[in-house]
Each structure stands twice: as C-alpha cells, then as structure tokens.
C-alpha atoms as a PDB file:
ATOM      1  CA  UNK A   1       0.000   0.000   0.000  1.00  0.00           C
ATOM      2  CA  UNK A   2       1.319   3.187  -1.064  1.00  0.00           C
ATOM      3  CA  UNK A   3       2.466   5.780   1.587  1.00  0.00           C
ATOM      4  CA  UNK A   4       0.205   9.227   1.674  1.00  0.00           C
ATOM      5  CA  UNK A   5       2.521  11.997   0.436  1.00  0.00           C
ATOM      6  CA  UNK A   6       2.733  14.699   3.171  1.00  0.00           C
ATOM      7  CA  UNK A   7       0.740  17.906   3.108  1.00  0.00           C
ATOM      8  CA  UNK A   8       2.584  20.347   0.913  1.00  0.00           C
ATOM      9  CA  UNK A   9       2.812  23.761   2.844  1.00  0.00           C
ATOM     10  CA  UNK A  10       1.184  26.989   1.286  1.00  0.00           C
ATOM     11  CA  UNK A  11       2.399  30.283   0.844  1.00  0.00           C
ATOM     12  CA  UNK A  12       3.180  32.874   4.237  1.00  0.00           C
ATOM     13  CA  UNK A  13       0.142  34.737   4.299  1.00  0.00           C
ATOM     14  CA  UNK A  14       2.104  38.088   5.123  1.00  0.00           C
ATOM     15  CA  UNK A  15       2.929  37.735   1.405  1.00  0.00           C
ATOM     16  CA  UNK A  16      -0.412  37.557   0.567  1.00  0.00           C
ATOM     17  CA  UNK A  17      -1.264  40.338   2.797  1.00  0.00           C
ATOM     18  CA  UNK A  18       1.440  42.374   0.682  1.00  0.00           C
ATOM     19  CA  UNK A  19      -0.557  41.632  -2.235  1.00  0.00           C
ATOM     20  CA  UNK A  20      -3.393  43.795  -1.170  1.00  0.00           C
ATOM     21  CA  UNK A  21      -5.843  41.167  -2.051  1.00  0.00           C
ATOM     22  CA  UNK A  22      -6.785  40.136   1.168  1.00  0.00           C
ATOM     23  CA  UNK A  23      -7.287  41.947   4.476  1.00  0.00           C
ATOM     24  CA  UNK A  24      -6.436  39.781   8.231  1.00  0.00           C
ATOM     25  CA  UNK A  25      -9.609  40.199  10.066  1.00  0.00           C
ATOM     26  CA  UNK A  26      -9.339  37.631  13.223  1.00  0.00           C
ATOM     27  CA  UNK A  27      -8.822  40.836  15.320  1.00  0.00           C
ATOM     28  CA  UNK A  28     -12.424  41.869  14.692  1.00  0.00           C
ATOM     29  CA  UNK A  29     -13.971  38.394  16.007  1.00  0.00           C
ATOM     30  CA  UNK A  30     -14.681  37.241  19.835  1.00  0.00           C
ATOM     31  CA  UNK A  31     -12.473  33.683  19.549  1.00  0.00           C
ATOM     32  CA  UNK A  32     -13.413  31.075  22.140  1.00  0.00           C
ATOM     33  CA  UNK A  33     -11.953  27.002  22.513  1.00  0.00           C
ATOM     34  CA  UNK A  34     -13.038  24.051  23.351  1.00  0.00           C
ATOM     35  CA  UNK A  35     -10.527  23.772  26.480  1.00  0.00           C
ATOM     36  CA  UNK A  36      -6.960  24.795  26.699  1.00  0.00           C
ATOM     37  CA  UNK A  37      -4.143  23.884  28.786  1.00  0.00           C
ATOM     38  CA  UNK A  38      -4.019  27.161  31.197  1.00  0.00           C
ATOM     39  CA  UNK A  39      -1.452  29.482  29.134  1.00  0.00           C
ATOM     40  CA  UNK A  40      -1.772  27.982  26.103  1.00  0.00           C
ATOM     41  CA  UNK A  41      -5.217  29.689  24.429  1.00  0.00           C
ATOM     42  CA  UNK A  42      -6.386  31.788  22.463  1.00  0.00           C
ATOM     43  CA  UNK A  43      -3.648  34.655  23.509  1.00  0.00           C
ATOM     44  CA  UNK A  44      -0.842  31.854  22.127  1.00  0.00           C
ATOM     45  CA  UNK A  45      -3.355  30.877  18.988  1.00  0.00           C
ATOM     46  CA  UNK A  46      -2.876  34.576  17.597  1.00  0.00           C
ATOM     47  CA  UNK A  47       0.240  36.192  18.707  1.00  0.00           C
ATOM     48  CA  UNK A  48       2.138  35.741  15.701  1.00  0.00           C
ATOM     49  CA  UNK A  49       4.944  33.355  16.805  1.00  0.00           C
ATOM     50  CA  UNK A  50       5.231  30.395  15.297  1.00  0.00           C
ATOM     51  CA  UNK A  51       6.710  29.137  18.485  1.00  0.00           C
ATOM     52  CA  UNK A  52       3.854  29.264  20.644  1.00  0.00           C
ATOM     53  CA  UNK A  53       0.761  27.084  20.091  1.00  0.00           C
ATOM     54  CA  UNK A  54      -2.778  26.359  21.524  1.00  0.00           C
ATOM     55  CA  UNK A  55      -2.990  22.723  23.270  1.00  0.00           C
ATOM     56  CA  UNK A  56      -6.218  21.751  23.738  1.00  0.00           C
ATOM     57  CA  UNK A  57      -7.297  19.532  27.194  1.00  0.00           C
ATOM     58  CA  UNK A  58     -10.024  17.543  27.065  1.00  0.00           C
ATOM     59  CA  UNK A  59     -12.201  15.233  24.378  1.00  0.00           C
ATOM     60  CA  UNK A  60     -12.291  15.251  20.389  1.00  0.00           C
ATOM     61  CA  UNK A  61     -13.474  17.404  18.918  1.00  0.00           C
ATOM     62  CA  UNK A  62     -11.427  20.550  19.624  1.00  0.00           C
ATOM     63  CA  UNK A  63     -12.967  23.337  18.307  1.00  0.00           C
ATOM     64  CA  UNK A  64     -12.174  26.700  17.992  1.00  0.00           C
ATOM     65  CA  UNK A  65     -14.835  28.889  17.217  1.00  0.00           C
ATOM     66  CA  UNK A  66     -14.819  32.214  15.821  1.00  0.00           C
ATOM     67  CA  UNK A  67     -17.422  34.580  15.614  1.00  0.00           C
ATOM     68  CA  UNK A  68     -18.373  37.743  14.475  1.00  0.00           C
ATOM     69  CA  UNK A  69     -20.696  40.854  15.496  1.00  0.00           C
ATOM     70  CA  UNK A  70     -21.665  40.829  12.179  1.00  0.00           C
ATOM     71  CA  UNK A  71     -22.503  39.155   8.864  1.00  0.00           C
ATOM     72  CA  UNK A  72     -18.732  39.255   7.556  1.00  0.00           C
ATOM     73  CA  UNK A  73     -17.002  38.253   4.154  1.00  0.00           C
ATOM     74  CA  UNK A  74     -14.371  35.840   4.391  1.00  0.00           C
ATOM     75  CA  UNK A  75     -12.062  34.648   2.054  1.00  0.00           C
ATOM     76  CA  UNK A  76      -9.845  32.124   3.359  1.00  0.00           C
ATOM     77  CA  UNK A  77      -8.100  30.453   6.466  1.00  0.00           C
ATOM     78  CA  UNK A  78      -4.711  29.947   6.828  1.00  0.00           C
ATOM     79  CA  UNK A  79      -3.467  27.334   9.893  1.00  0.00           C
ATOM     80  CA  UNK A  80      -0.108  27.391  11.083  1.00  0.00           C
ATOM     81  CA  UNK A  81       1.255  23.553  11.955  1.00  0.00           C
ATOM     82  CA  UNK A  82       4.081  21.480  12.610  1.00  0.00           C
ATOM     83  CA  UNK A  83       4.717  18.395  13.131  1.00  0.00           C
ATOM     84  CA  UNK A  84       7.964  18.069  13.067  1.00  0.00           C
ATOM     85  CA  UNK A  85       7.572  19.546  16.821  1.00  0.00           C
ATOM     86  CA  UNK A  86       4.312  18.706  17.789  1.00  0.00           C
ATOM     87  CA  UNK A  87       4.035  15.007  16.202  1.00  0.00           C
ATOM     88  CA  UNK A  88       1.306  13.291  17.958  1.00  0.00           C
ATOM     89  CA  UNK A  89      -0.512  16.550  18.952  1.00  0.00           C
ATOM     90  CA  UNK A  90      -0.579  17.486  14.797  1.00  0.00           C
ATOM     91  CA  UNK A  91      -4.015  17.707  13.541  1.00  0.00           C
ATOM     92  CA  UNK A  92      -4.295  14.937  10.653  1.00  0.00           C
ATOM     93  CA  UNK A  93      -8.217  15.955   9.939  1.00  0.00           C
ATOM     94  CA  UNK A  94     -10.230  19.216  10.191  1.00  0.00           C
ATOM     95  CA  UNK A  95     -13.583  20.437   9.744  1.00  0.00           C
ATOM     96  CA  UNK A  96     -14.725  23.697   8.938  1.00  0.00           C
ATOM     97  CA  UNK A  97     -17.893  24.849  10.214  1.00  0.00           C
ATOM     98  CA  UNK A  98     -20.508  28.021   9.274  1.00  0.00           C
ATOM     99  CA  UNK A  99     -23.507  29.785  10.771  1.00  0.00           C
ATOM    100  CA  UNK A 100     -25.110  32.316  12.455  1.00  0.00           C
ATOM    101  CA  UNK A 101     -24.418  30.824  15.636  1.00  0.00           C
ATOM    102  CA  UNK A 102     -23.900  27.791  17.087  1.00  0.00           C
ATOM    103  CA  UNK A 103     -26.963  25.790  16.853  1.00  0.00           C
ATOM    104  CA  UNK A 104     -27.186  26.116  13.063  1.00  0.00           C
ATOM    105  CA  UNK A 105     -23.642  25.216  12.048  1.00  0.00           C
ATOM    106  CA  UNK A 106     -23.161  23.183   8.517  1.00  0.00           C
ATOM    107  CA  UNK A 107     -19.498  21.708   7.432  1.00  0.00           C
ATOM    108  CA  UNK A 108     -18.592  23.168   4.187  1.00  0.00           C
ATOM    109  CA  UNK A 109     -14.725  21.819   4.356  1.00  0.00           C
ATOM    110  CA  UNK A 110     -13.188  18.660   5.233  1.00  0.00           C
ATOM    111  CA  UNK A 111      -9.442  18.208   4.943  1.00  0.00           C
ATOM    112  CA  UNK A 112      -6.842  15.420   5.878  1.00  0.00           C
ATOM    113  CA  UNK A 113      -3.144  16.323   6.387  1.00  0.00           C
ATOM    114  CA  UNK A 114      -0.564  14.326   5.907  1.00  0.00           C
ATOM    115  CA  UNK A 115       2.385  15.468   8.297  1.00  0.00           C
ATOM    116  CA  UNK A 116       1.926  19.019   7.894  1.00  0.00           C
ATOM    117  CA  UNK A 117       4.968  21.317   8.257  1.00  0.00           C
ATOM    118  CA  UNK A 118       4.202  25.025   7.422  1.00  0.00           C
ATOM    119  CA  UNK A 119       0.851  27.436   6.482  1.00  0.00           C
ATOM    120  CA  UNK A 120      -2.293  25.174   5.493  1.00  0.00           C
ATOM    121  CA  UNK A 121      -4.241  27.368   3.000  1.00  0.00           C
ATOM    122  CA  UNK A 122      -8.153  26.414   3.585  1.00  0.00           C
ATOM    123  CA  UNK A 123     -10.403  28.589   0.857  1.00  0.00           C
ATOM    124  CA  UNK A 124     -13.864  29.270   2.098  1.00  0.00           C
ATOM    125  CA  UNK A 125     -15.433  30.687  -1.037  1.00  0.00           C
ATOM    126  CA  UNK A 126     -18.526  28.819  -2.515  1.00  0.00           C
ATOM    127  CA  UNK A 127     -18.197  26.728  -4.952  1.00  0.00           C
ATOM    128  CA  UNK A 128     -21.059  26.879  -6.715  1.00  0.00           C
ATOM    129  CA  UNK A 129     -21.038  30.727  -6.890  1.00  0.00           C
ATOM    130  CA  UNK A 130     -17.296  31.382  -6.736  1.00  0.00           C
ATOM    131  CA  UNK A 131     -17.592  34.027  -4.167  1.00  0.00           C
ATOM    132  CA  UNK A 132     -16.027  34.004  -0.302  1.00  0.00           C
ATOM    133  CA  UNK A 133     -18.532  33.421   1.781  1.00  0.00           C
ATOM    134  CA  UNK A 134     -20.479  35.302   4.705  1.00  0.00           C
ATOM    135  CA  UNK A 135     -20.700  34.395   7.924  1.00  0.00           C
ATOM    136  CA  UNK A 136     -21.408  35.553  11.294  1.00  0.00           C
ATOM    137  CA  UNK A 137     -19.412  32.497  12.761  1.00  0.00           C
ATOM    138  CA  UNK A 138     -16.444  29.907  11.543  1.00  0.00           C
ATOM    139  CA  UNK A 139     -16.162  26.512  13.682  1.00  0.00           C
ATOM    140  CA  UNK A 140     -13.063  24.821  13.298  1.00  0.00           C
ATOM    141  CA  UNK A 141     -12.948  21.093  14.420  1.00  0.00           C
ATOM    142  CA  UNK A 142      -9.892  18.914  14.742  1.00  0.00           C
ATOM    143  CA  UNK A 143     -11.644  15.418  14.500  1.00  0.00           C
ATOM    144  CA  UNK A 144      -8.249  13.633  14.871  1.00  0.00           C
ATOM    145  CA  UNK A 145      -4.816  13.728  15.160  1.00  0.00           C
ATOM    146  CA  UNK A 146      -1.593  11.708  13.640  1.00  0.00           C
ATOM    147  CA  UNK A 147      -0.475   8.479  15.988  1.00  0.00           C
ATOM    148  CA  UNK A 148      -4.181   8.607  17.562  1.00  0.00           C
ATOM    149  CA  UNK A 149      -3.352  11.792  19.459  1.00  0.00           C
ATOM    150  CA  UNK A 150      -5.707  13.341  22.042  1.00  0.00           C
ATOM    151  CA  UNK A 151      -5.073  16.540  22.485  1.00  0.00           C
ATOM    152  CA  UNK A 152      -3.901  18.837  19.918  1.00  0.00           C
ATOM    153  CA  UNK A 153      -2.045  21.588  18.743  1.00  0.00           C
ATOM    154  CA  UNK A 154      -2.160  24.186  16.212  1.00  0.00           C
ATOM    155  CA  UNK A 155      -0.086  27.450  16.415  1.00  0.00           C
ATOM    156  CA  UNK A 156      -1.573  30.042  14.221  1.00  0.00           C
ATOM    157  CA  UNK A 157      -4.961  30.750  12.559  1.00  0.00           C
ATOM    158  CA  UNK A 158      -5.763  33.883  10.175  1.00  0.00           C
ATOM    159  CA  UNK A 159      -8.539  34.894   9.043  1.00  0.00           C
ATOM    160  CA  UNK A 160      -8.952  36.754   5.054  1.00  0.00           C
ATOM    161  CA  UNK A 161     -11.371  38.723   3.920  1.00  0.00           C
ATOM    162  CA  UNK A 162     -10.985  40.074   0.029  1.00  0.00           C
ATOM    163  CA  UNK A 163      -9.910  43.853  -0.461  1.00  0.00           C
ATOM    164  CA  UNK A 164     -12.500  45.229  -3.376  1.00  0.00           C
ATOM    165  CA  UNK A 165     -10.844  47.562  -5.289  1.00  0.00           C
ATOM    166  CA  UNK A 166     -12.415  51.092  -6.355  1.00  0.00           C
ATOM    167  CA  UNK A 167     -13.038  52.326  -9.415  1.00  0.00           C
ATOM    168  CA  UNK A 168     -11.465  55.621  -8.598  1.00  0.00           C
ATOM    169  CA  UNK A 169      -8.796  53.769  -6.351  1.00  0.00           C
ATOM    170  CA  UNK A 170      -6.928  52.724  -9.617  1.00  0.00           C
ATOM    171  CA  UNK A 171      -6.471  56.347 -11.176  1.00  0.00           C
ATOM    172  CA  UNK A 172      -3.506  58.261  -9.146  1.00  0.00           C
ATOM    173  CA  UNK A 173      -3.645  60.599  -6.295  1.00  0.00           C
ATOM    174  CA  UNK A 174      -3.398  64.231  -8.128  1.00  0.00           C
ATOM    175  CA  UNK A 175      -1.438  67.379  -7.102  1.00  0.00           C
ATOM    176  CA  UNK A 176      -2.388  70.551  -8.649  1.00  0.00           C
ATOM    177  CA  UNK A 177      -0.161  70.197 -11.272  1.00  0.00           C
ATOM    178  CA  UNK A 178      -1.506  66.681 -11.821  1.00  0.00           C
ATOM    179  CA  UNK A 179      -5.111  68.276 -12.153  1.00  0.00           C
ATOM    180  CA  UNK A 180      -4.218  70.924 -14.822  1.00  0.00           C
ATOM    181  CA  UNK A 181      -2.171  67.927 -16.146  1.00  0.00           C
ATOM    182  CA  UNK A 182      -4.853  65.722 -16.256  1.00  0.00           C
ATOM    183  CA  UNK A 183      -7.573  68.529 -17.178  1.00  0.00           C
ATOM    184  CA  UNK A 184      -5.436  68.976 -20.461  1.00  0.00           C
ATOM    185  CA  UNK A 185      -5.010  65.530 -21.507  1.00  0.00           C
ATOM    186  CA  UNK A 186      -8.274  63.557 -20.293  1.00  0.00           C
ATOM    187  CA  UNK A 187     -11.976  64.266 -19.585  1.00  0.00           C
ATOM    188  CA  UNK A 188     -12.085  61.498 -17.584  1.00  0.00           C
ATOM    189  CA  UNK A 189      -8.768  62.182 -15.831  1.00  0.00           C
ATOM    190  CA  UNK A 190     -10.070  65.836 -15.183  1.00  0.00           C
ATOM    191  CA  UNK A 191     -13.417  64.119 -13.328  1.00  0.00           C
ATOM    192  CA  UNK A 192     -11.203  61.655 -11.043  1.00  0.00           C
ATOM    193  CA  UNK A 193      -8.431  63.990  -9.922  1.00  0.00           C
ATOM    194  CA  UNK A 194     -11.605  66.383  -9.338  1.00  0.00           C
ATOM    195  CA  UNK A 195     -12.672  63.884  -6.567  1.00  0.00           C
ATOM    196  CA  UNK A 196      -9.440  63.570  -5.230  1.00  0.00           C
ATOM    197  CA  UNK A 197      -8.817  67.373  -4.882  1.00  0.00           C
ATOM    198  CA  UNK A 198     -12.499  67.248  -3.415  1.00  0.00           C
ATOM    199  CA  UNK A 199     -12.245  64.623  -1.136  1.00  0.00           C
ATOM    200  CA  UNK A 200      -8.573  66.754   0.259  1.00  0.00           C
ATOM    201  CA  UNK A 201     -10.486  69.717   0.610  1.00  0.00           C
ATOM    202  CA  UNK A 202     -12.627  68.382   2.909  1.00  0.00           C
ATOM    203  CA  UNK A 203     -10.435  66.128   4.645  1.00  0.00           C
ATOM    204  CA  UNK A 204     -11.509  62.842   3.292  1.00  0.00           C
ATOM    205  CA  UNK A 205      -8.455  62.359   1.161  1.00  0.00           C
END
C-alpha cells in the first residue's frame, strides 16, 4: 500500500497580505476554545509566533470557534502547523464549520493532512457561486490527530477577507499640477483627480 505523500505547505500569508488582495480580520472576532491547557489559548493561537501554540485539554473534537458581530465576508483560512515539533498533537483531519451561531452550524470543508509542516491554506469561497462566503461564525474542528493523538495543537490561525478595489482607487492621487495635467489631456482624468482634490479639501483624502 502506497504511503500518503505529506501535506505540501502553502504560501506565508504576510505575502499575501502584501498583495493587497486580502485583508487579516481575526482581530475583529470574539475567539473562544473548546478547552486549553491554562497558558496555552487563544492569547498563544494569535500572537504571531510560530513558536507558541494552543494545546487543547479535554475530548475530540477541539474546536475553535470564531465569531463575528456581524454578517462578515471571508475569504480564506490559513493554519499554522508542525509536526515536526508537535508530532502526535498534529491535527491529521479538520472540519470547517458556518452559521449564524452555534446551533445552526453546517461543514462546508473537510481536509486530511498528511504530516503538515508550514501554512495550510483552507479557501472558504462557494463553490457553486465562486464568491467568499459570509458568515457571522467559523467553527473549526480537529476530529483527529496523527499516531491517535488526544489533544492537539495548532499554532496560528488567520482569518482573510478580500480587499475590493475602487473604481477611482486605480487612477492616481493628483497634485495641482496633476489636475491641470490631467484637465489637459483627459476628460475622464479631469473628473477623477476632481474627486481627489475634493475629497482633500474636505479632509476625506
């Protein structure tokens, strides 16, 4: 029987981030767990060190759930593991969870790693209409671990919403000398650095 090939790791989402594509937006969620080992929660689970982790304490599932004030747009989740370090404590399968709230929850991922060393990229837009979803809550569910593990770890989770671009976000910012520039060359230039000089007049820009 031929051996799974390990979980090949995605991208560092800060390089995403640099893209401008997508936005982090965990910091504008309440995040609550399962259990936790005391000093090892949610604080750990978001702190940006790969170093530290979340451990969970108690049965399977661990979930960590993630919810919103309100209905919000979400790209993509990106989980931070390693199990090179944490071995029997690596998740091997996850679930992915969406709702309003708790009691109305429906799966719309399922993934098994193999080994995972590095950023697991989970999309979350629907696949039937190609666009990110929205959500008041994400659920996300380790159902098992590598070796039979109980408890688990994982050490990061982000959160992505898309950037939309503006129409008038793609024309450049305009000096006076722009604006005459503009005025000169381009009706439509004259009408978008008018909105910019607009919006710096009154403070906006």
């Amino acid at each position: 029987m031929a051996t799974p090939s390990k979980t090949p790791p995605g991208a560092d989402p800060k390089q995403l981030e640099r893209t401008g594509t997508v936005r982090e937006i965990g910091s504008q969620a309440v995040w609550s767990l399962s259990s936790c080992k005391p000093g090892f929660g949610v604080d750990q689970l978001r702190d940006d060190n790969l170093e530290t982790y979340w451990q969970s304490d108690g049965s399977q599932p661990h979930l960590v759930n993630i919810q919103f004030r309100r209905r919000t747009t979400v790209k993509m989740l990106c989980i931070y593991a390693d199990y090179k370090s944490d071995e029997s404590y690596t998740p091997s399968k996850i679930s992915v969870r969406v709702g309003n709230n708790f009691h109305n929850l429906q799966e719309i991922r399922q993934l098994e790693m193999v080994e995972p060393s590095g950023w697991i990229h989970i999309s979350l837009m629907n696949q039937r209409t190609n666009e990110p979803i929205s959500t008041f809550m994400i659920q996300i569910a380790v159902l098992a671990n590598h070796q039979n593990g109980r408890d688990t770890h994982m050490r990061q989770i982000k959160v992505y919403t898309p950037v939309e671009e503006s129409s008038i976000a793609k024309f450049p910012r305009c000096t006076t000398v722009d604006f005459m520039m503009y005025r000169t060359i381009s009706p439509a230039g004259t009408y978008y650095c008018a909105v910019n000089k607009l919006q710096s007049l009154m403070g906006n820009g």
